[in-house]
C-alpha atoms as a PDB file:
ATOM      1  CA  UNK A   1       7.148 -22.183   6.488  1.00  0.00           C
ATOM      2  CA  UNK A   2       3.834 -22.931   4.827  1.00  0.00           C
ATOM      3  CA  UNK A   3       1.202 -20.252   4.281  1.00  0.00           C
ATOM      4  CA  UNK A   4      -2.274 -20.263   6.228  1.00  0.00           C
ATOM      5  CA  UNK A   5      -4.443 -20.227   3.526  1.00  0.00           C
ATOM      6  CA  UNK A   6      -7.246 -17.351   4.041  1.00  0.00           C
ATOM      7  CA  UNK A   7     -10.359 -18.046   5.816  1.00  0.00           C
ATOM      8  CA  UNK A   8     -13.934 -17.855   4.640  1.00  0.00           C
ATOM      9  CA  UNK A   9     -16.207 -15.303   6.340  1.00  0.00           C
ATOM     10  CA  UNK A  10     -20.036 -14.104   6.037  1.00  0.00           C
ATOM     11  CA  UNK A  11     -20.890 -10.599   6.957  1.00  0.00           C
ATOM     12  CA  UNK A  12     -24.171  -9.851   7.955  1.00  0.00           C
ATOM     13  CA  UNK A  13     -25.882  -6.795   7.830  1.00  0.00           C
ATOM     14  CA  UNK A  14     -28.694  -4.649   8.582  1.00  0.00           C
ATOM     15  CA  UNK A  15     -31.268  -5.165   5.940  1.00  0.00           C
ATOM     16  CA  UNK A  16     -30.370  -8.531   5.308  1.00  0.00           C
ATOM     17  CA  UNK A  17     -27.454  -7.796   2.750  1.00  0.00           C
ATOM     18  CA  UNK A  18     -24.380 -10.821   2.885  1.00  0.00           C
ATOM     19  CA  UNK A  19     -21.002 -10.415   2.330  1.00  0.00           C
ATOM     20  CA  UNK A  20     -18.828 -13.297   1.488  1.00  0.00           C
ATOM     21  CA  UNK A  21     -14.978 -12.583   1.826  1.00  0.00           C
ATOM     22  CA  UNK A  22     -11.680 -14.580   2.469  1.00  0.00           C
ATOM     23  CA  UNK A  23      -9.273 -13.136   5.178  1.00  0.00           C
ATOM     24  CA  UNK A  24      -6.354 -14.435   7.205  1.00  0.00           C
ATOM     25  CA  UNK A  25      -6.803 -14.849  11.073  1.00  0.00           C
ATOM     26  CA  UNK A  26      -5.152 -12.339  11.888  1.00  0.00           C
ATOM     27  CA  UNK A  27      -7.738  -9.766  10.181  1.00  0.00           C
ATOM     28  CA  UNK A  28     -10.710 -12.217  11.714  1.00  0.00           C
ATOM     29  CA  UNK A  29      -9.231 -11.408  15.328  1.00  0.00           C
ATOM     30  CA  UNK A  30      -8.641  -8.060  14.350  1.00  0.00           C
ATOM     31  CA  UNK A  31     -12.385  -7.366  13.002  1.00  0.00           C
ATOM     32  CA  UNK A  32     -13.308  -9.540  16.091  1.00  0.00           C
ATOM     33  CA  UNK A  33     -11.793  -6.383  18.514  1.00  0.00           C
ATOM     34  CA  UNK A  34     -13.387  -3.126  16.485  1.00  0.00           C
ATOM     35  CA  UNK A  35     -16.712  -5.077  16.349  1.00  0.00           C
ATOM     36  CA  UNK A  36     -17.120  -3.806  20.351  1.00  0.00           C
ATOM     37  CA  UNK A  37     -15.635  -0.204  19.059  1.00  0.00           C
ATOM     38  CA  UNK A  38     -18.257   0.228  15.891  1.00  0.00           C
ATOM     39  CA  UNK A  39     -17.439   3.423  13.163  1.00  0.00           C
ATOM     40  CA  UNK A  40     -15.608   1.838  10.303  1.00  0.00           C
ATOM     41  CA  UNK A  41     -12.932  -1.093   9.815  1.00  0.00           C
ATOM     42  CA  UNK A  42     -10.992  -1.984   7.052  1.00  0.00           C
ATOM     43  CA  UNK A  43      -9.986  -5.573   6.312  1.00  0.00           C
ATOM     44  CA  UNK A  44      -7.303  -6.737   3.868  1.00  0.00           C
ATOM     45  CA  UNK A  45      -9.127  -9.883   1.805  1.00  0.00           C
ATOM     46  CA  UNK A  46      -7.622 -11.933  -1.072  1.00  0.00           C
ATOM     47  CA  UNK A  47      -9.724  -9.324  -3.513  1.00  0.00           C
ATOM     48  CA  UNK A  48      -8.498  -6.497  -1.707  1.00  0.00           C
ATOM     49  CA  UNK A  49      -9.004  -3.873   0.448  1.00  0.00           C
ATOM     50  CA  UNK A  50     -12.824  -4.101   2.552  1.00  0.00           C
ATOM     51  CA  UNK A  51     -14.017  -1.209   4.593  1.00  0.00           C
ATOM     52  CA  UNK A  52     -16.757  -2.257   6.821  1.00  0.00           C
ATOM     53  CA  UNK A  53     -19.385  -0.202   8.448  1.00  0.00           C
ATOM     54  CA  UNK A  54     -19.115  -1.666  11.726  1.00  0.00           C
ATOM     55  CA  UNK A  55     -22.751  -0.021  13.321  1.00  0.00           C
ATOM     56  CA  UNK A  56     -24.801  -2.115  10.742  1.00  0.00           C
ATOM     57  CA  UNK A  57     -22.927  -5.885  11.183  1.00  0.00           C
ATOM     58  CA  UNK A  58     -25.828  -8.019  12.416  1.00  0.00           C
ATOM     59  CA  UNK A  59     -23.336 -11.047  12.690  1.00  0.00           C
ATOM     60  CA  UNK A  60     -19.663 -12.499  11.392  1.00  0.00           C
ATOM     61  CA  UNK A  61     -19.758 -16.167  10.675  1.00  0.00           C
ATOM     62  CA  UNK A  62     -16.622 -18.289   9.686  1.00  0.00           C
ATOM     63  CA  UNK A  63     -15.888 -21.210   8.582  1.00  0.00           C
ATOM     64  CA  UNK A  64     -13.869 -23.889  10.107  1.00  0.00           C
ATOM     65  CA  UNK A  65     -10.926 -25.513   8.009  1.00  0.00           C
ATOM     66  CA  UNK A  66     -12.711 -28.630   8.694  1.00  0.00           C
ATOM     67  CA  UNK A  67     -15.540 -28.482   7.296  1.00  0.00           C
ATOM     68  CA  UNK A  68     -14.441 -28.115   3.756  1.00  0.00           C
ATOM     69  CA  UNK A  69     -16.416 -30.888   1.581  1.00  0.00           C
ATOM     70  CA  UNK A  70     -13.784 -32.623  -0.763  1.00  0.00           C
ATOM     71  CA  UNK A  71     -10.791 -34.180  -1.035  1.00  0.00           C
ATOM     72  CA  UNK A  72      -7.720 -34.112   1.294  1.00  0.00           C
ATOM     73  CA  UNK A  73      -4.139 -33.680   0.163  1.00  0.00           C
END
């Protein structure tokens, strides 16, 4: 079985601060559910443990597989 390779993500947050990580989908579905809950999150990302302050994400934004720009295997 082939591994998903992670998934891009931009977290927005209060003041304007971005942060860019790369997560599998099952910790994008998971940060998807606590969003509604707030207090803190924690997300596994390729770079490591992320904890998130849920009460100051403006927005989540991630990318599609799709619309990488590049060559295809």
């Amino acid at each position: 079985m082939a591994s998903v390779a992670p998934r891009r993500i931009s977290v927005g947050f209060q003041g304007g601060q971005v942060l860019a990580l790369r997560v599998s989908d099952d910790q994008l579905k998971g940060l998807y559910k606590a969003l509604a809950a707030g207090g803190w999150h924690e997300l596994e990302t390729e770079d490591g443990p992320v904890r998130l302050y849920l009460g100051q994400v403006v927005y989540v934004r991630a990318e599609d597989e799709d619309s990488r720009v590049g060559f295809g295997a």
